[in-house]
Protein backbone atom coordinates (compact mmCIF):
# COMPACT_ATOMS: atom_id res chain seq x y z
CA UNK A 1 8.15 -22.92 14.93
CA UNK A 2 8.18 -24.39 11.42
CA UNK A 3 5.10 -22.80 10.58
CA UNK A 4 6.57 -19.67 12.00
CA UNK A 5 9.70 -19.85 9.74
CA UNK A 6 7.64 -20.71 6.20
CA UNK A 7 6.15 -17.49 6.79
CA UNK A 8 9.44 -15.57 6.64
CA UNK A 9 10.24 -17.94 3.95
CA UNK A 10 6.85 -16.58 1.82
CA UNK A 11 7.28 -13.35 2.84
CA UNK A 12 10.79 -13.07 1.27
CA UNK A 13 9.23 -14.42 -1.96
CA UNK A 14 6.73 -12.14 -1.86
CA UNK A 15 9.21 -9.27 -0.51
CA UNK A 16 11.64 -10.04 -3.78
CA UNK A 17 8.36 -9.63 -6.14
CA UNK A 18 7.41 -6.34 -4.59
CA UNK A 19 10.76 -5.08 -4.67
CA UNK A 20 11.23 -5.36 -8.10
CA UNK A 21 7.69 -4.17 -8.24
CA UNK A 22 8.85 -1.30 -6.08
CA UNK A 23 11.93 -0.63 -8.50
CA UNK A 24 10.22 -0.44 -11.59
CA UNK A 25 8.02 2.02 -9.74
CA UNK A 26 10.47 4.33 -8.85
CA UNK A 27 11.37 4.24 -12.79
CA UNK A 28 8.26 5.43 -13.49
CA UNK A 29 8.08 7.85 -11.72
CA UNK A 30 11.26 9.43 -12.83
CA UNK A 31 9.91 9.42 -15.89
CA UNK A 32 6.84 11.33 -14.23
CA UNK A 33 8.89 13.87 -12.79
CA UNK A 34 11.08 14.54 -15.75
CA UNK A 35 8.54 14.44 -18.48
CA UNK A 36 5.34 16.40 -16.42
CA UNK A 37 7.26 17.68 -13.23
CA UNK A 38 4.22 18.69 -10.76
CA UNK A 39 2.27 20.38 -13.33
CA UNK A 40 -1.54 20.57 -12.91
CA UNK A 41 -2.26 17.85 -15.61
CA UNK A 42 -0.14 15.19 -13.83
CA UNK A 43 -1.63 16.16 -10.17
CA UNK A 44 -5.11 15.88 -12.38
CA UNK A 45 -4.02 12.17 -13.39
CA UNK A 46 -2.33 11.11 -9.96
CA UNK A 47 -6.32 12.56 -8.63
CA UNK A 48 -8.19 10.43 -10.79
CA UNK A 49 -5.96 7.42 -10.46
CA UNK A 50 -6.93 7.55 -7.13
CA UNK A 51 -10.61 6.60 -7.53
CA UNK A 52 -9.55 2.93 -8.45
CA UNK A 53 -7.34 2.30 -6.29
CA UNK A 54 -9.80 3.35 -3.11
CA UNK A 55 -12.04 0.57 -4.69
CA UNK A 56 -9.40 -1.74 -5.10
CA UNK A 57 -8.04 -1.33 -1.20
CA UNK A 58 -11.87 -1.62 -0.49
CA UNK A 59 -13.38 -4.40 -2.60
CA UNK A 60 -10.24 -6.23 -3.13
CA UNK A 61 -7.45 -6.06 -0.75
CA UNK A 62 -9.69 -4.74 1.84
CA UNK A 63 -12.98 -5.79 3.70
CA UNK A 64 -13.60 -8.63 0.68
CA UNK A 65 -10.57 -10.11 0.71
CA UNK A 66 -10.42 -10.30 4.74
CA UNK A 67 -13.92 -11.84 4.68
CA UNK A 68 -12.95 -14.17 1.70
CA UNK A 69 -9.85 -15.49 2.34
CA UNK A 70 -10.62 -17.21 5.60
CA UNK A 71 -13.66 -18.34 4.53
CA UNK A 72 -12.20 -20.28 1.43
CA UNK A 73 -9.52 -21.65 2.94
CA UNK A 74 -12.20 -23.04 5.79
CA UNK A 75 -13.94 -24.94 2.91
CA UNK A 76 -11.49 -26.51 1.04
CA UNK A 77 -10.35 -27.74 4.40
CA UNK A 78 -14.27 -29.15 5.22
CA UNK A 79 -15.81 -29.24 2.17
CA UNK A 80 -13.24 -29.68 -0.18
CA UNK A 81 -12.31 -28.28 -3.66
CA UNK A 82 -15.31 -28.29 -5.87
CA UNK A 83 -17.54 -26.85 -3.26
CA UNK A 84 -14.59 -24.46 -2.72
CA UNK A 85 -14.94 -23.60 -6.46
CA UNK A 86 -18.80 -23.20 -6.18
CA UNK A 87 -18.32 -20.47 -3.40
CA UNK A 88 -15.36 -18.78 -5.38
CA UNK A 89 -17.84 -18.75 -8.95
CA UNK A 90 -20.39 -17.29 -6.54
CA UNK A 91 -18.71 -14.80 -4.92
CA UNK A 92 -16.62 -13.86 -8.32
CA UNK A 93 -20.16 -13.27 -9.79
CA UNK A 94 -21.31 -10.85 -6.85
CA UNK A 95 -18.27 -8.91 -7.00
CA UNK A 96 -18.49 -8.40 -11.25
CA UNK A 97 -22.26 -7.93 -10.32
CA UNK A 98 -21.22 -5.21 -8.08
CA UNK A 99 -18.46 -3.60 -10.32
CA UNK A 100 -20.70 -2.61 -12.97
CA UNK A 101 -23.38 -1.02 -11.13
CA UNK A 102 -20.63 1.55 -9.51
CA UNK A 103 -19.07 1.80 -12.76
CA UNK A 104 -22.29 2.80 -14.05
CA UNK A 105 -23.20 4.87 -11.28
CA UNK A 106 -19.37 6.60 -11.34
CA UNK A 107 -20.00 7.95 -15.27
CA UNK A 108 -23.76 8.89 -14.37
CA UNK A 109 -22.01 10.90 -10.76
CA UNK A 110 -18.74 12.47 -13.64
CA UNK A 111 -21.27 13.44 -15.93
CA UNK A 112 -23.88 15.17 -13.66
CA UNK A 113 -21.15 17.01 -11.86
CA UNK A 114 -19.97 18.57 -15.08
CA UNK A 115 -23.49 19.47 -16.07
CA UNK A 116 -25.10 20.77 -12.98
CA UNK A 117 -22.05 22.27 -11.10
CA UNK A 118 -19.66 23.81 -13.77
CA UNK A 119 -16.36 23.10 -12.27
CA UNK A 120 -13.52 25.19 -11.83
CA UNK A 121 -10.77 24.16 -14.75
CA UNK A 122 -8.47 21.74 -12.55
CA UNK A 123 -11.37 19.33 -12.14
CA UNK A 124 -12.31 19.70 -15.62
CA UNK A 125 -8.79 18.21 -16.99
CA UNK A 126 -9.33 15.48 -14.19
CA UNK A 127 -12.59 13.89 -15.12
CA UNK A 128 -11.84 12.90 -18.64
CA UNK A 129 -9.17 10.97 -16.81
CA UNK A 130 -11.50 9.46 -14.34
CA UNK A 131 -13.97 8.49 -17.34
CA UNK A 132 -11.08 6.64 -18.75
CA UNK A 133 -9.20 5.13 -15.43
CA UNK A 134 -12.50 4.13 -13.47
CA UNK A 135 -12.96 1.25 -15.62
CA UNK A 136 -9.25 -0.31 -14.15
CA UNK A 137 -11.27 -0.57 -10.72
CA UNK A 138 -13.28 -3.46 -12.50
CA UNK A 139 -10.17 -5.08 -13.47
CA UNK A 140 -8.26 -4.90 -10.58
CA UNK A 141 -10.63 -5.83 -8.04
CA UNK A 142 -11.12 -9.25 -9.93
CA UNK A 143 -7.25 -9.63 -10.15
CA UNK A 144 -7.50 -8.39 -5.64
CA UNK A 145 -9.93 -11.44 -5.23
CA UNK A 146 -7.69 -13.86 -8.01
CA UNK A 147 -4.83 -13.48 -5.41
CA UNK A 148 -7.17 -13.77 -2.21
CA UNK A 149 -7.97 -17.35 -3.77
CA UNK A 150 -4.33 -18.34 -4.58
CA UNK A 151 -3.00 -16.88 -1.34
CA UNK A 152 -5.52 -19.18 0.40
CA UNK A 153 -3.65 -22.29 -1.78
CA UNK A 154 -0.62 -20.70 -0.55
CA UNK A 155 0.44 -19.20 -3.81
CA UNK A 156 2.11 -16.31 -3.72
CA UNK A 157 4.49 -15.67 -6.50
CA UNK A 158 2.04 -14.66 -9.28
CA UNK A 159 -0.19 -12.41 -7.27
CA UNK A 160 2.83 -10.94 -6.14
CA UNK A 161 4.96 -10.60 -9.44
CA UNK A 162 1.47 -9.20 -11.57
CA UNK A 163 1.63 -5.01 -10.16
CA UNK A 164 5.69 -5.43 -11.84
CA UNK A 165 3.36 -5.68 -15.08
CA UNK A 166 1.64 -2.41 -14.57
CA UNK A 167 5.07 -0.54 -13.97
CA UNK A 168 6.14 -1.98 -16.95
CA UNK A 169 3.30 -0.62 -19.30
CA UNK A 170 3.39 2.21 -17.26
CA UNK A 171 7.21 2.61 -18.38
CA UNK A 172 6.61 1.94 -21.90
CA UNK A 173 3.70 4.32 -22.65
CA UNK A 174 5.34 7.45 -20.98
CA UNK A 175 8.96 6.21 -22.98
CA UNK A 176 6.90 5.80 -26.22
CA UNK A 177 3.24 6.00 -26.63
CA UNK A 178 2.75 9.01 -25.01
CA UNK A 179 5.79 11.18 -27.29
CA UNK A 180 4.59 9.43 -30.48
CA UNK A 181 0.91 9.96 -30.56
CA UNK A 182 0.64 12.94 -27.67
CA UNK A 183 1.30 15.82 -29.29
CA UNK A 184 1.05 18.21 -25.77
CA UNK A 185 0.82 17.34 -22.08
CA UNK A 186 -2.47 16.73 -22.13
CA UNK A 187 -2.74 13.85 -24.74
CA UNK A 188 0.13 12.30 -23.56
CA UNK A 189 -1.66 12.13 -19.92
CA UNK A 190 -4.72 10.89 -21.70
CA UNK A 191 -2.96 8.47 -23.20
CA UNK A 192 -0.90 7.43 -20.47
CA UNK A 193 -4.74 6.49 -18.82
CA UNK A 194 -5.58 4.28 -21.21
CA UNK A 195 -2.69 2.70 -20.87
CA UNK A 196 -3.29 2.28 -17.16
CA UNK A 197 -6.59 0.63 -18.36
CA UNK A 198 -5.48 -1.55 -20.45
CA UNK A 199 -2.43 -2.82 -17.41
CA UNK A 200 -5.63 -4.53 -15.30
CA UNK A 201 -6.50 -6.18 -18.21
CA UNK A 202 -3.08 -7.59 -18.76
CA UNK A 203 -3.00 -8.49 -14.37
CA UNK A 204 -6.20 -9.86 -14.67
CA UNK A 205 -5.00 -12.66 -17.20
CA UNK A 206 -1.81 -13.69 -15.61
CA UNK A 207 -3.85 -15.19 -12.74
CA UNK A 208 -5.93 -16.99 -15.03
CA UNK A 209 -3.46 -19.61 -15.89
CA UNK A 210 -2.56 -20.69 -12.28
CA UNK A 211 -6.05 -20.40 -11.34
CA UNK A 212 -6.79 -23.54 -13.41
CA UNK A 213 -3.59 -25.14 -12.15
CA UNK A 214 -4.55 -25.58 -8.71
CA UNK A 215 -7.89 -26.67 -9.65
CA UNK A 216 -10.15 -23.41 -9.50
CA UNK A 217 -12.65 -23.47 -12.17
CA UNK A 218 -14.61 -20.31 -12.13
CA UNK A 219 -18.31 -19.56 -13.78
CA UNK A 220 -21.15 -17.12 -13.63
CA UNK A 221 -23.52 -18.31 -10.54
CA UNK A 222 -26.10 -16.15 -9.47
CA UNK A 223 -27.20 -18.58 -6.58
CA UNK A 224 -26.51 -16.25 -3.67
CA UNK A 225 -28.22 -17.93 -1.11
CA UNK A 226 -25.85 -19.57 0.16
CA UNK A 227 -24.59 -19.63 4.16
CA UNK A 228 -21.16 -19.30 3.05
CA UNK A 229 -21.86 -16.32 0.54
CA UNK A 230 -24.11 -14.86 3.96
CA UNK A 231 -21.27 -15.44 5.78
CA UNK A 232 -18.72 -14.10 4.06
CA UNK A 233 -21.00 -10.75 3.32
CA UNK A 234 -21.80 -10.23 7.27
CA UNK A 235 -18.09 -10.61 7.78
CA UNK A 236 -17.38 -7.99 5.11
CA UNK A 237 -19.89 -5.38 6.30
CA UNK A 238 -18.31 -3.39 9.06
CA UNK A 239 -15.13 -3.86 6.94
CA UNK A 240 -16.44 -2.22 4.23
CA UNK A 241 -17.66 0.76 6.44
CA UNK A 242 -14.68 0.98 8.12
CA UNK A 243 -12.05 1.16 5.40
CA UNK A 244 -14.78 2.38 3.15
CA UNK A 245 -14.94 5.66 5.27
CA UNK A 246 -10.69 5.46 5.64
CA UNK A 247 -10.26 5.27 1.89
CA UNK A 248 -13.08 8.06 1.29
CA UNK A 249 -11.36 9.78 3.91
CA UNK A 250 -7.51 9.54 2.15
CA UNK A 251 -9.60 10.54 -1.52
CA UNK A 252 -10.63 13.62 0.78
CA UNK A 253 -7.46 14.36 2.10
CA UNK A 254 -6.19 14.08 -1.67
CA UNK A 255 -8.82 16.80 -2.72
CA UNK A 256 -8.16 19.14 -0.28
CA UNK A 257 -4.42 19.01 -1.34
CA UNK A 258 -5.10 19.55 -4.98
CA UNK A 259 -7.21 22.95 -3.37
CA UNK A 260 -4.09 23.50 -1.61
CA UNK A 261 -1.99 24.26 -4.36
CA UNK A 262 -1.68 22.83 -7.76
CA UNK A 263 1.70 21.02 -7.30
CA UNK A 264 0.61 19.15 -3.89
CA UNK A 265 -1.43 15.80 -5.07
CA UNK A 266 1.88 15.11 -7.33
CA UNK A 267 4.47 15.94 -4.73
CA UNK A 268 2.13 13.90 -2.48
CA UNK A 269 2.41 11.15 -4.36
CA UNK A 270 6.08 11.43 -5.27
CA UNK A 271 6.67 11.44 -1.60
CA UNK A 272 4.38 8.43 -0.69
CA UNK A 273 6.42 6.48 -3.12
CA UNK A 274 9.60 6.66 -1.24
CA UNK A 275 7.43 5.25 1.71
CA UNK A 276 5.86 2.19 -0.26
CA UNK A 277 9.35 0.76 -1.61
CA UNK A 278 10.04 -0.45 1.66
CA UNK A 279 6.73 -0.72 3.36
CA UNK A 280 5.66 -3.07 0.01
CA UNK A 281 9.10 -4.68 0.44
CA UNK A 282 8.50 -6.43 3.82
CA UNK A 283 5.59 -4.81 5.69
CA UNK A 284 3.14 -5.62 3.04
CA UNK A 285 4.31 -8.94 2.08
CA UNK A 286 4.46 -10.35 5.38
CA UNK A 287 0.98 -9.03 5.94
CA UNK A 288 -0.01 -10.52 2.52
CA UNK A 289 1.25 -14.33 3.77
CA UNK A 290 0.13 -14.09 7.82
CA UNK A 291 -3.68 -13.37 6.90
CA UNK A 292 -3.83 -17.37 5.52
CA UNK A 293 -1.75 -18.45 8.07
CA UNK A 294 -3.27 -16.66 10.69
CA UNK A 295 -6.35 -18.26 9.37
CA UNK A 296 -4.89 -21.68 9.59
CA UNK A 297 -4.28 -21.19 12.91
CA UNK A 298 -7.09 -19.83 14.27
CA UNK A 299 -9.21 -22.57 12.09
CA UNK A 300 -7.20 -25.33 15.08
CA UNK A 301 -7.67 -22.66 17.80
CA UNK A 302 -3.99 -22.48 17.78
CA UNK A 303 -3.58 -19.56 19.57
CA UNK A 304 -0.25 -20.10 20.75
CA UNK A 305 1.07 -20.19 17.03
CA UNK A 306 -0.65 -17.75 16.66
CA UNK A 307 1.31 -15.16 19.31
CA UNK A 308 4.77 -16.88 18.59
CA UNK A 309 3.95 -15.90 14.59
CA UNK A 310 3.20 -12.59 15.59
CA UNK A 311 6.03 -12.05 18.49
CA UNK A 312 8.51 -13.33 15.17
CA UNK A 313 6.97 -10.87 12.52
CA UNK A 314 7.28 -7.70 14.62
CA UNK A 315 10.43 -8.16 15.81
CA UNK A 316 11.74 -8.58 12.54
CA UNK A 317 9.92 -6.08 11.04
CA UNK A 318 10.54 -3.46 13.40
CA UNK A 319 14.69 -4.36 13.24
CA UNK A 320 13.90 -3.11 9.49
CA UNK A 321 11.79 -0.69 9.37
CA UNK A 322 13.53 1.58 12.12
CA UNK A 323 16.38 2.40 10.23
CA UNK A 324 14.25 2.36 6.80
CA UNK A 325 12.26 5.56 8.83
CA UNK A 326 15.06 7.28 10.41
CA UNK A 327 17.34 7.22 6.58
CA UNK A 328 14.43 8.10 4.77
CA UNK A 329 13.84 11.16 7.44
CA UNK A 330 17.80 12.57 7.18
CA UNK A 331 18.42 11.45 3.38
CA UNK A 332 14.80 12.85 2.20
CA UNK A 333 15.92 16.23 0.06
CA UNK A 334 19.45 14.42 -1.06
CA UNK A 335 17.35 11.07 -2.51
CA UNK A 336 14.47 13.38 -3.94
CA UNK A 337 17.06 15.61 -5.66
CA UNK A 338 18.51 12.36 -6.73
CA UNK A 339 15.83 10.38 -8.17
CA UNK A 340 13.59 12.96 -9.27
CA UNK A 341 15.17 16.17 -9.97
CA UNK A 342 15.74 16.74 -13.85
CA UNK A 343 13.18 18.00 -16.88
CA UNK A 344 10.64 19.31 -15.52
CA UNK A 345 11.00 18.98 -11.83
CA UNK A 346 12.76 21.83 -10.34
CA UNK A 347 14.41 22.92 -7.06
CA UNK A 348 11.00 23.91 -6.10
CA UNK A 349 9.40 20.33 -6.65
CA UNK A 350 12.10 18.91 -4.65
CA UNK A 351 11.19 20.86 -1.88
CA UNK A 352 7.64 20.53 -1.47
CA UNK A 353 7.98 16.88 -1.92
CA UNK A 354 11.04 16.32 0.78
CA UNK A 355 8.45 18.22 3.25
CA UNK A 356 5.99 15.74 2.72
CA UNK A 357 8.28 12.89 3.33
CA UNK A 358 9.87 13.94 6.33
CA UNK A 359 6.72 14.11 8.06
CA UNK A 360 5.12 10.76 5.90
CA UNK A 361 9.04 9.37 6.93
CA UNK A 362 7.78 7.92 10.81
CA UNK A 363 4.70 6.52 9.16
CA UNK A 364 6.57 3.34 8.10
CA UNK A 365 6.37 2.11 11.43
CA UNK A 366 3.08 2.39 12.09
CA UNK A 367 2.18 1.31 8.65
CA UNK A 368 4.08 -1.74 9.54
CA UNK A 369 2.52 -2.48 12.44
CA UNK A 370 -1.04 -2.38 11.05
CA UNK A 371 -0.10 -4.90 8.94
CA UNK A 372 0.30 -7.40 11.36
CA UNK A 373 -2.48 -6.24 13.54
CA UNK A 374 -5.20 -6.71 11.40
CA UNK A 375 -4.85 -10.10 10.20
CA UNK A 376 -5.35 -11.18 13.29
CA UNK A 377 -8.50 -10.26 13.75
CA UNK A 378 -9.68 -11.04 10.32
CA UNK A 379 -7.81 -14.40 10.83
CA UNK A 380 -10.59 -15.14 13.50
CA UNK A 381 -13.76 -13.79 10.96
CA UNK A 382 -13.98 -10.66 13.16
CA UNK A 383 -14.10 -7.63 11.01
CA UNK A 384 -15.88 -5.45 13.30
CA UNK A 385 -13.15 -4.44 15.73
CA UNK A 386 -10.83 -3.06 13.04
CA UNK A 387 -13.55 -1.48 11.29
CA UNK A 388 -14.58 0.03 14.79
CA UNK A 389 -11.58 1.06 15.37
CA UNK A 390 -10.83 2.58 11.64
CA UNK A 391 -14.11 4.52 12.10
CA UNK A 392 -12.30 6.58 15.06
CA UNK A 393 -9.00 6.75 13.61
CA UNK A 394 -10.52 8.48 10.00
CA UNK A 395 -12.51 11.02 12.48
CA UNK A 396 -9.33 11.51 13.93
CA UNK A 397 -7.45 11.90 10.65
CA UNK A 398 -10.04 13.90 9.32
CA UNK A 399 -10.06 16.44 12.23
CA UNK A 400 -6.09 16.25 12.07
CA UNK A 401 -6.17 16.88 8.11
CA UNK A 402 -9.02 20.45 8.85
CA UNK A 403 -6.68 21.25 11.54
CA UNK A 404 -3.16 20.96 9.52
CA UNK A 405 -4.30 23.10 6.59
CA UNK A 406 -5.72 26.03 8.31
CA UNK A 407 -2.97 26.47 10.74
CA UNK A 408 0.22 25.09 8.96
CA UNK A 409 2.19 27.48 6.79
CA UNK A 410 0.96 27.52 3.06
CA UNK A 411 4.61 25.97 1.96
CA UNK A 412 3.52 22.71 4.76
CA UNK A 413 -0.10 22.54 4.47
CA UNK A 414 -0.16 19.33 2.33
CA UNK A 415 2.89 17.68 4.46
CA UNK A 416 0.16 18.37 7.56
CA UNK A 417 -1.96 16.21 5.38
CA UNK A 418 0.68 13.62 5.70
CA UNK A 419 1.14 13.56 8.74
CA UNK A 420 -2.37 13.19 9.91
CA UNK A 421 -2.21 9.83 8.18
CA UNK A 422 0.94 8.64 10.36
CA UNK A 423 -0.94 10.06 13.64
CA UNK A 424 -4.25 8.35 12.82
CA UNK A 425 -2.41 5.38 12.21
CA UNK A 426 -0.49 5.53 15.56
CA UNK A 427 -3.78 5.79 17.68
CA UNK A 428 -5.16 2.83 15.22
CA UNK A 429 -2.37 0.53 15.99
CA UNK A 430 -2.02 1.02 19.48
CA UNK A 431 -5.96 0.36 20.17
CA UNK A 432 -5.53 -2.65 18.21
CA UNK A 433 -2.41 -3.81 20.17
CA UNK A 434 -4.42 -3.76 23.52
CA UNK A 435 -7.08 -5.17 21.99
CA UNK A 436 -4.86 -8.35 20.73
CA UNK A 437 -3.75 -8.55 24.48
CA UNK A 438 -7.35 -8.82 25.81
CA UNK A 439 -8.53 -10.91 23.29
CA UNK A 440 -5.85 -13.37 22.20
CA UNK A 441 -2.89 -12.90 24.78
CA UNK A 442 0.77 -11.69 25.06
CA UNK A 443 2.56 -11.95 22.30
CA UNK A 444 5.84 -11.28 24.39
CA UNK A 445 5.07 -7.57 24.32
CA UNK A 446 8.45 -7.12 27.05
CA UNK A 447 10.55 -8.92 24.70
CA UNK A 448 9.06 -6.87 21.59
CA UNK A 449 9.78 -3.73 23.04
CA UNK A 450 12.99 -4.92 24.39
CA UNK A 451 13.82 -5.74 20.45
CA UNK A 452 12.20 -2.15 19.18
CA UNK A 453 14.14 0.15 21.95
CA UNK A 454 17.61 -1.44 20.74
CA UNK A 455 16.49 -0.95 16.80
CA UNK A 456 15.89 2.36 17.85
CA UNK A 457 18.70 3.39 19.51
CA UNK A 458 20.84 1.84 16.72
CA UNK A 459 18.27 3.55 14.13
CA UNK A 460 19.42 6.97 15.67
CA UNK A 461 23.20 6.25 15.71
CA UNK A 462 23.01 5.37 11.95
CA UNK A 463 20.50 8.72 11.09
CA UNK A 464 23.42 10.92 13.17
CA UNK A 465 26.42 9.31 10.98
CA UNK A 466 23.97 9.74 7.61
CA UNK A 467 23.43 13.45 8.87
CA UNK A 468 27.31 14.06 9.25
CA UNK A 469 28.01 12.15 6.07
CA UNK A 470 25.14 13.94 3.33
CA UNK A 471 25.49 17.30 5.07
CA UNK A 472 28.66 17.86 3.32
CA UNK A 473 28.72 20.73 0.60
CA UNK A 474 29.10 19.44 -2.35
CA UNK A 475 28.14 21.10 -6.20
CA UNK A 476 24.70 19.95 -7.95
CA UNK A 477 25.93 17.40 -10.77
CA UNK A 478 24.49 14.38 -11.28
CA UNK A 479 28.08 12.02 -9.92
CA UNK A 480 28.48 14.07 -6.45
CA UNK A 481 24.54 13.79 -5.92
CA UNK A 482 25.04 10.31 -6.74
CA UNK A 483 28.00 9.58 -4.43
CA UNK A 484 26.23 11.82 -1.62
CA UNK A 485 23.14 9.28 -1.52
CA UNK A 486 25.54 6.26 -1.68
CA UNK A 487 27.36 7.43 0.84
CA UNK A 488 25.16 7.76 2.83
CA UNK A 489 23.30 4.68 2.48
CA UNK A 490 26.71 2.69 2.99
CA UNK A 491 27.66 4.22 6.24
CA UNK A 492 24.26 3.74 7.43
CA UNK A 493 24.20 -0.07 6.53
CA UNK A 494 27.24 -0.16 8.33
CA UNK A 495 26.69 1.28 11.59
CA UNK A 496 23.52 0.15 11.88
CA UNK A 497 24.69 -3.68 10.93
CA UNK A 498 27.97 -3.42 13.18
CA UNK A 499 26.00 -2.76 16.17
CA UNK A 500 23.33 -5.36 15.09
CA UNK A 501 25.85 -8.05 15.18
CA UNK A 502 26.37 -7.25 18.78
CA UNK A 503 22.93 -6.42 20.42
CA UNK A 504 20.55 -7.34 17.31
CA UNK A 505 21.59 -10.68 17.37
CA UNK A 506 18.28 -12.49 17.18
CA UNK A 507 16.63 -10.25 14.71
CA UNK A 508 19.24 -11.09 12.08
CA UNK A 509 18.56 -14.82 12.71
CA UNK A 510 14.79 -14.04 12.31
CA UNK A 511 15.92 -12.23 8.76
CA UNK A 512 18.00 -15.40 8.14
CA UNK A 513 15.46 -17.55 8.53
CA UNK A 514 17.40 -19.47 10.82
């Protein structure tokens, strides 16, 4: 049980730096919305920032890390630290190694499409942006794999606290850079891309230092042939095809938005934002501190630990992430109109992004629950059933995604999008949760569900008193939209926490760390 309770106690370190992480993101992208609105040159940006980030869920937080991560952590415990650091220079090397040659074969792809297919004028303001962004997928890969190896020395602050530095930058170039030496919307986007690039720079450093503090000392080593380095590569292959497919599939669903309409990739990602605050805020740093624990256990065969640990993070999770859906369902136009409506985003914007999130809204849950699923399985080095698995689910959300924008209305076609991600998701997580039955044993799945039904219930008690509360007329200033949200928010703490006290009683202690 005390292992159990240190990971609450991580994740709530981890959940603080994500928050503010969070926070500072939300910032940004009021500036976003007040400074470019939805306009095609900010969808163009959002587009191309997307490349990146599909390597960095892929090489870094994805299939590398899952293979990595247990694998490290195996040989400091058997081999110790400096053949620990010998398989970290090696597979640091391989990964740069890597890098390059996609980075190389990215311009080669950018330039050849602009040559040989003459693009319509949307994807022409996009791939300067990709020229300049792609680059950050070098940068922030290394930082993905810097945190794998200081998660496995269970270190999580830094990795945690160094996205808050790419907010920040972020911040400052669309507050300064980009008015100063941007003399339209498109040089201030351009500019605002280079600043991005110059962010995973700044995240790659900040590991450096604690790197060398816990004894890591990292060079170029070109000796592959190693059984660890084998290892680790046959754990990471049907990890890479699976979420290599599920991130080419979410680029995909991103381009078919941005044929949509022009305004759906931004009010896509305006809406996905609301999601990540709290799904980075708990779901995501709980998953980041049970895959080395998970690990730890599994290394002893401790598979009861390992089913109490998981019993403990879904109960809690669930008695958060309920209410976090249902609020962010009823409050979605109120909180959009809030946060994002001024300059250049409209009435209009607000709409097609409150769409979005009502059907993105339910996803939280099953977001969540993926989160704990996988590191299970990558706990015990097997990254083929979730990569089996993810190859289904991105048929199925591809199908989903045709299916959505022929038949939805034009004004919902990119909220179908959305929601093909949160039914996907569903099918992924319950697969997985039989799976975990067969494989590893209950996890208290009657006690779980006991736990989710009375979040639930509560959940929809607080989203009816939110409803009566924001539904109020009220005029369109800035104070009454302001006291609408709060409102609402503070009744729905309320209700939901009053009847927590009295049937919730053992999720709070889990939240207490008690």
């Amino acid at each position: 049980m005390n292992e159990t309770l240190s990971v609450v106690r991580s994740a709530k370190t981890v959940s603080k730096c994500i928050a503010t992480s969070r926070l500072l993101g939300f910032v940004r992208m009021m500036l976003m919305s007040h400074f470019f609105g939805t306009s095609i040159f900010v969808s163009a940006f959002f587009l191309a920032f997307q490349i990146p980030n599909m390597f960095r869920r892929l090489f870094g937080e994805g299939a590398l890390s899952a293979a990595f991560v247990p694998v490290f952590a195996e040989s400091i415990e058997r081999d110790g630290i400096e053949e620990a650091n010998k398989l970290a220079s090696k597979v640091i090397t391989m990964l740069a190694s890597a890098l390059l040659l996609i980075l190389a074969g990215g311009f080669i792809m950018i330039a050849l499409w602009k040559k040989c297919f003459s693009p319509a004028e949307d994807w022409l303001i996009a791939m300067p942006l990709m020229n300049i962004m792609l680059p950050y997928m070098f940068f922030i890969c290394m930082v993905a794999l810097f945190m794998g190896i200081l998660n496995s020395r269970h270190h999580f602050f830094v990795p945690a606290a160094a996205p808050i530095l790419l907010n920040v930058v972020w911040i400052v170039s669309v507050l300064f850079l980009c008015p100063v030496f941007g003399s339209n919307v498109e040089q201030q986007i351009r500019i605002l891309a280079w600043s991005i690039l110059a962010a995973g720079l700044v995240q790659l450093l900040v590991h450096v230092p604690m790197v060398l503090k816990y004894g890591i000392r990292l060079h170029a080593d070109f000796a592959w042939r190693d059984a660890r380095v084998h290892k680790i590569l046959l754990l990471m292959g049907p990890g890479v095809l699976g979420m290599g497919l599920f991130q080419i599939n979410a680029l995909i669903g991103k381009f078919m938005a941005h044929a949509v309409a022009p305004w759906a990739v931004s009010s896509l990602m305006y809406s996905e934002l609301m999601v990540y605050l709290p799904l980075g805020i708990f779901a995501t740093a709980l998953g980041t501190v049970l895959l080395p624990t998970f690990s730890g256990q599994a290394a002893r065969d401790d598979h009861k630990s390992m089913l109490q640990t998981m019993n403990v993070s879904l109960r809690g999770l669930m008695f958060v992430m309920l209410p976090a859906a249902v609020g962010l369902g009823v409050m979605a136009k109120p909180i959009i109109e809030l946060i994002y409506e001024h300059g250049e985003f409209g009435s209009e914007s607000t709409m097609h992004t409150a769409r979005a999130l009502w059907f993105l809204a339910p996803g939280l849950i099953v977001f969540s629950l993926y989160k704990v699923f996988v590191p299970v399985f990558y706990s015990r080095k097997d990254t083929k059933t979730p990569a089996v698995v993810a190859l289904i689910a991105v048929a199925l959300n591809f199908l989903l995604m045709v299916l959505f924008v022929i038949v939805w209305p034009a004004a919902y076609k990119h909220a179908g999008i959305a929601f093909a991600s949160v039914l996907s998701s569903t099918f992924s997580c319950v697969v997985l949760g039989v799976l975990i039955n067969k494989q590893i044993g209950n996890p208290g799945w009657a006690e779980i569900a006991l736990s989710f039904g009375k979040s639930f219930v509560i959940a929809l008690l607080m989203g009816g008193c939110v409803w009566f509360v924001i539904s109020r007329p009220i005029n369109g200033s800035l104070v009454t939209k302001t006291l609408r949200v709060a409102g609402g928010v503070a009744v729905g703490l309320c209700v939901y926490f009053s009847f927590a006290l009295i049937f919730c009683k053992n999720e709070l202690r889990i939240l207490r760390n008690k």
